[in-house]
Protein backbone atom coordinates (compact mmCIF):
# COMPACT_ATOMS: atom_id res chain seq x y z
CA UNK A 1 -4.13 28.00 16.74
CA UNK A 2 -5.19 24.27 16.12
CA UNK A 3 -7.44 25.13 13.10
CA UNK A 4 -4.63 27.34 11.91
CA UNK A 5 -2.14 24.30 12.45
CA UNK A 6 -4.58 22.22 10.47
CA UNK A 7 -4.81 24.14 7.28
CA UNK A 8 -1.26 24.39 7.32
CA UNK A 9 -0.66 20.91 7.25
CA UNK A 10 -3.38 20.38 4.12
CA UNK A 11 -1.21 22.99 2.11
CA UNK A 12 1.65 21.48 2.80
CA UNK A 13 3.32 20.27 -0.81
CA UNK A 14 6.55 18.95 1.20
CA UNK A 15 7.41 18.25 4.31
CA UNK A 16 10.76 19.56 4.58
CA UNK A 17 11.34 18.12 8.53
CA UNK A 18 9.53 14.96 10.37
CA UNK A 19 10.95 13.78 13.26
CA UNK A 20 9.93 10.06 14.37
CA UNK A 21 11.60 8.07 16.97
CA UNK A 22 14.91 10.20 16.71
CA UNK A 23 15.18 9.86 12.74
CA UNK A 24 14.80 13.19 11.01
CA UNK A 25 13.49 13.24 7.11
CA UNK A 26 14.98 16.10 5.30
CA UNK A 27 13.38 17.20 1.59
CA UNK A 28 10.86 14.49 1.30
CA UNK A 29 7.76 15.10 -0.77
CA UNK A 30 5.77 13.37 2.12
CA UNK A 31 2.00 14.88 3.24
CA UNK A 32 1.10 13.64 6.28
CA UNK A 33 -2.62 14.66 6.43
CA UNK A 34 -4.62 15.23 9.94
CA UNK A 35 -5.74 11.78 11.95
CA UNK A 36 -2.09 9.92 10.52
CA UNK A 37 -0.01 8.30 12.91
CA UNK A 38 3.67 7.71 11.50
CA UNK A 39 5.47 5.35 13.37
CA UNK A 40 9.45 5.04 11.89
CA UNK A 41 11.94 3.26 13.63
CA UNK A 42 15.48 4.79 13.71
CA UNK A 43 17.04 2.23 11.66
CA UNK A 44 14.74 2.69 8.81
CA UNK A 45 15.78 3.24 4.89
CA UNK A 46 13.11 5.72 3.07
CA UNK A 47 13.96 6.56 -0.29
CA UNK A 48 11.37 8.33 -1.97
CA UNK A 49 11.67 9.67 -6.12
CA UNK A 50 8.07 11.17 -6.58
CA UNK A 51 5.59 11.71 -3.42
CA UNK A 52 3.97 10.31 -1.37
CA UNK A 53 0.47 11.52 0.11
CA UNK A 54 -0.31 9.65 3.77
CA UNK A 55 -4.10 9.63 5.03
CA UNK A 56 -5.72 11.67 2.40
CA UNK A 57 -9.69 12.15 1.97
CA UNK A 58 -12.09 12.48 -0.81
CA UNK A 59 -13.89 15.83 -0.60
CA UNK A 60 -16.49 16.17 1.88
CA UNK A 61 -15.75 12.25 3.01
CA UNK A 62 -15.15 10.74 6.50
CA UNK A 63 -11.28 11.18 7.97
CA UNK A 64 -10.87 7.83 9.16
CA UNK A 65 -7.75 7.13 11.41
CA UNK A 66 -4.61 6.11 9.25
CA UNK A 67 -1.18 4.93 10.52
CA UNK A 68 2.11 3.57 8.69
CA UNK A 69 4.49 1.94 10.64
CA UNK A 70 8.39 1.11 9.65
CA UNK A 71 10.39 -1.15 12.06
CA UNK A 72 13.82 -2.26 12.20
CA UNK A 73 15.73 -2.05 9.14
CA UNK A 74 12.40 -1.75 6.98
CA UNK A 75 12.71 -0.03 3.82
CA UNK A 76 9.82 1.70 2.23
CA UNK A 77 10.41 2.84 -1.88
CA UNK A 78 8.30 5.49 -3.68
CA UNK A 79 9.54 5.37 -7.33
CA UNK A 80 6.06 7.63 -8.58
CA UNK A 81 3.09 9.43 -7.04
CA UNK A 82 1.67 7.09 -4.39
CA UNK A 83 -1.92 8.34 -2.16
CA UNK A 84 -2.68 6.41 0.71
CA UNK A 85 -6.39 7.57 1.61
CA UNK A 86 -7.87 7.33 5.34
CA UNK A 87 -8.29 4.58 7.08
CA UNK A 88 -5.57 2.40 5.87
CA UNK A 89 -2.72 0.73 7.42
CA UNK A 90 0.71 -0.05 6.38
CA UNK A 91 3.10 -1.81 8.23
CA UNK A 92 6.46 -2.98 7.48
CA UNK A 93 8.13 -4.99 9.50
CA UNK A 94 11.85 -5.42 10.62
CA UNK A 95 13.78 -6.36 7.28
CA UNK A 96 11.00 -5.76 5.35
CA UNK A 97 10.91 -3.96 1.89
CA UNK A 98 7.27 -2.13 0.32
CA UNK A 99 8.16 -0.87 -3.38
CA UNK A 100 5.28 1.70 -4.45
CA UNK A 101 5.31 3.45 -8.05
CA UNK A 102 1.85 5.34 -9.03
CA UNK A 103 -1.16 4.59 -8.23
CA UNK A 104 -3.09 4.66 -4.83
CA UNK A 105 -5.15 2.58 -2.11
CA UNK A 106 -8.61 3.65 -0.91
CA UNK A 107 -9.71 3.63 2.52
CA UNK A 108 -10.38 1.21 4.87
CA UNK A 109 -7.08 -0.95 3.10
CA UNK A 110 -4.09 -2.79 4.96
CA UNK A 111 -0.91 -3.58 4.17
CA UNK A 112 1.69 -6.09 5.78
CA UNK A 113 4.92 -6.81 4.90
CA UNK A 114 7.39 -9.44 6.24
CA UNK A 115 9.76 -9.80 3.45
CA UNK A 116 8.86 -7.38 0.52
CA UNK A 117 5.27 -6.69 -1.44
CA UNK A 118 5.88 -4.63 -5.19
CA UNK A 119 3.05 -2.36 -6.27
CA UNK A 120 3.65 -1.18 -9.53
CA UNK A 121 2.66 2.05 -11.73
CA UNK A 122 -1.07 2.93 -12.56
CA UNK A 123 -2.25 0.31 -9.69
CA UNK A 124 -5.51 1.27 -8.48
CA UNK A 125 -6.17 -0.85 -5.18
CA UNK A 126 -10.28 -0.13 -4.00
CA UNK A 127 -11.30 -0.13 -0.70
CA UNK A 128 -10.94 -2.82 2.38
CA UNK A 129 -8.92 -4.52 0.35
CA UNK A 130 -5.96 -6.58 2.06
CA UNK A 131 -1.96 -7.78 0.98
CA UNK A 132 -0.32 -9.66 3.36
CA UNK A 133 2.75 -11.40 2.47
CA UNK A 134 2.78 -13.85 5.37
CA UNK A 135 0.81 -16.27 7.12
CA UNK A 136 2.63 -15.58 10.74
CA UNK A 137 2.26 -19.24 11.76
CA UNK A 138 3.60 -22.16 10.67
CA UNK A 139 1.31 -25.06 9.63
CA UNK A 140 3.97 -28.27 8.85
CA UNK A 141 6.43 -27.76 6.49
CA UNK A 142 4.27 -24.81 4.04
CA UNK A 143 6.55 -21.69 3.85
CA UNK A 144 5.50 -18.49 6.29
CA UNK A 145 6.16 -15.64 4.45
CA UNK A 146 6.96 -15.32 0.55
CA UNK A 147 6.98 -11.94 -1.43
CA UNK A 148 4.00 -10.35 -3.22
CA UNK A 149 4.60 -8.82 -6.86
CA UNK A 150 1.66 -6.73 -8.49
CA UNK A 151 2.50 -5.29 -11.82
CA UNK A 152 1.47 -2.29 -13.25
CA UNK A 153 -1.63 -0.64 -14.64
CA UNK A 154 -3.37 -3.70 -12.01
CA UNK A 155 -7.14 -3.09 -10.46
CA UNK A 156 -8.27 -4.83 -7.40
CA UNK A 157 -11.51 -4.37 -5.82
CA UNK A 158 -12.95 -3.64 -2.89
CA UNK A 159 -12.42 -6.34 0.03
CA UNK A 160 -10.20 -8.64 -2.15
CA UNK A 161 -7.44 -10.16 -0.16
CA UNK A 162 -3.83 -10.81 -1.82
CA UNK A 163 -2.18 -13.40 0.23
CA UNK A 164 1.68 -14.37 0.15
CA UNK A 165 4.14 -15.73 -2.58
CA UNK A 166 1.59 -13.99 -5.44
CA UNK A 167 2.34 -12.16 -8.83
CA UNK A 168 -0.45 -10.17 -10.21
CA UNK A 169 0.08 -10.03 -14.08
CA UNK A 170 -0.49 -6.49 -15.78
CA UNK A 171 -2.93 -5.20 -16.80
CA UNK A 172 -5.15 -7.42 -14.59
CA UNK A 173 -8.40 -7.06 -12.77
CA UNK A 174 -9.33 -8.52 -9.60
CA UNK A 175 -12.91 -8.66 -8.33
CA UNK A 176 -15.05 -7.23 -5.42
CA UNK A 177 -14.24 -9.87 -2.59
CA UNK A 178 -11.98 -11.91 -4.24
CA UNK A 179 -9.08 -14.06 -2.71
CA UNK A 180 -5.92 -14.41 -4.26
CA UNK A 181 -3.20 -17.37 -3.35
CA UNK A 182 -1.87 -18.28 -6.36
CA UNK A 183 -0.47 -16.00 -9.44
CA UNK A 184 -2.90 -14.28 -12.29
CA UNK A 185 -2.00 -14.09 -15.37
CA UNK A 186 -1.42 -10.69 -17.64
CA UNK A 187 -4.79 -8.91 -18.80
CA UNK A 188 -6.99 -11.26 -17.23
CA UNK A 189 -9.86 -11.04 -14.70
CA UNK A 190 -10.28 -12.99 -12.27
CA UNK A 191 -13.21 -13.60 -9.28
CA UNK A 192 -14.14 -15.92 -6.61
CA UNK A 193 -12.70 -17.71 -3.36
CA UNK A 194 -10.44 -18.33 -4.06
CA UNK A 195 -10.20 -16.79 -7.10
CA UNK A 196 -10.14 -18.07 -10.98
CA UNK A 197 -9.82 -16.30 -14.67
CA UNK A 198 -13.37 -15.86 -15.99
CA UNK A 199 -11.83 -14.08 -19.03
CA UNK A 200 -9.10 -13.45 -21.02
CA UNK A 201 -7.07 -10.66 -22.81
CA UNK A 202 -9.14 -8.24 -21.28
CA UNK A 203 -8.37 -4.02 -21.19
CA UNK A 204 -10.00 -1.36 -18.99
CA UNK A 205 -9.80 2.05 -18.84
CA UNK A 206 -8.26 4.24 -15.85
């Protein structure tokens, strides 16, 4: 019956009921592959015009544990095809706003939202990597948490970290361990801790 329950769930093309915490999600094009938890809080706003595909693995790969979590008032937007592969989380915390058009994250990636992080179409975000829109602690008078703004057709590689108040210029690359605090500018590609444009007017393929 479990197996059975299983392949069921990795045919699935829509979900057409989820219940979570007492909020039911009718018609959504949601896949909620095996080893996801979905946490959504009552009060929570999804609005989805595409799909969205939660805890997904490449073929023959690992299932890592994945989880997405939506609390009070959060609001989670899928305006294109979004994957989320194993192993990632994605919070989104009370108030808070995540804007997703196409593209995907790999596994092993987080995401944490206290006011609002934009990922937009064609974004191809490798593994490990981290956003996180907010520092959680106050250090004198610096601001806490400012909103994150990736544009589209956007590569970041694995382990880079995207910290708060950033805009990622399209068309841009990030590199392999990278950390980003301040804004990159359109078709450029940038490397290093934190991280600097090592060239210019670049273009790469999908």
């Amino acid at each position: 019956m479990k197996n059975k329950k299983l392949e069921r769930i990795k045919k699935l093309s829509k979900i057409n009921l989820l219940k979570t915490f007492g909020m039911i999600l009718k018609g959504y094009k949601i896949i909620v592959y095996p080893n996801t938890n979905v946490y959504i809080h009552k009060s929570a706003k999804i609005d989805i015009n595409g799909s969205l595909e939660l805890g997904k693995t490449w073929e023959k790969g690992a299932n890592y544990k994945s989880s997405i979590i939506l609390r009070e008032n959060a609001k989670l937007i899928i305006n294109g095809n979004f994957k989320v592969y194993c192993g990632t989380t994605i919070t989104v915390n009370n108030n808070a706003s995540l804007i997703l058009n196409n593209g995907f994250i790999n596994k092993g990636s987080s995401i944490h939202v206290f006011e609002q992080v934009k990922i937009g179409n064609n974004v191809i975000i490798a593994e490990e990597v981290m956003i996180r829109d907010s520092d959680n602690h106050k250090i004198g008078y610096k601001e806490v948490t400012l909103p994150i703004e990736i544009e589209e057709k956007v590569w970041i590689g694995t382990r880079a970290t995207i910290l708060k108040g950033v805009k990622i210029g399209k068309g841009s690359v990030i590199a392999a361990c990278s950390l980003i605090n301040k804004d990159v500018p359109s078709y450029s590609l940038v490397a290093g801790v934190p991280a600097r444009v090592i060239n210019d007017n670049i273009e790469w393929e999908q």
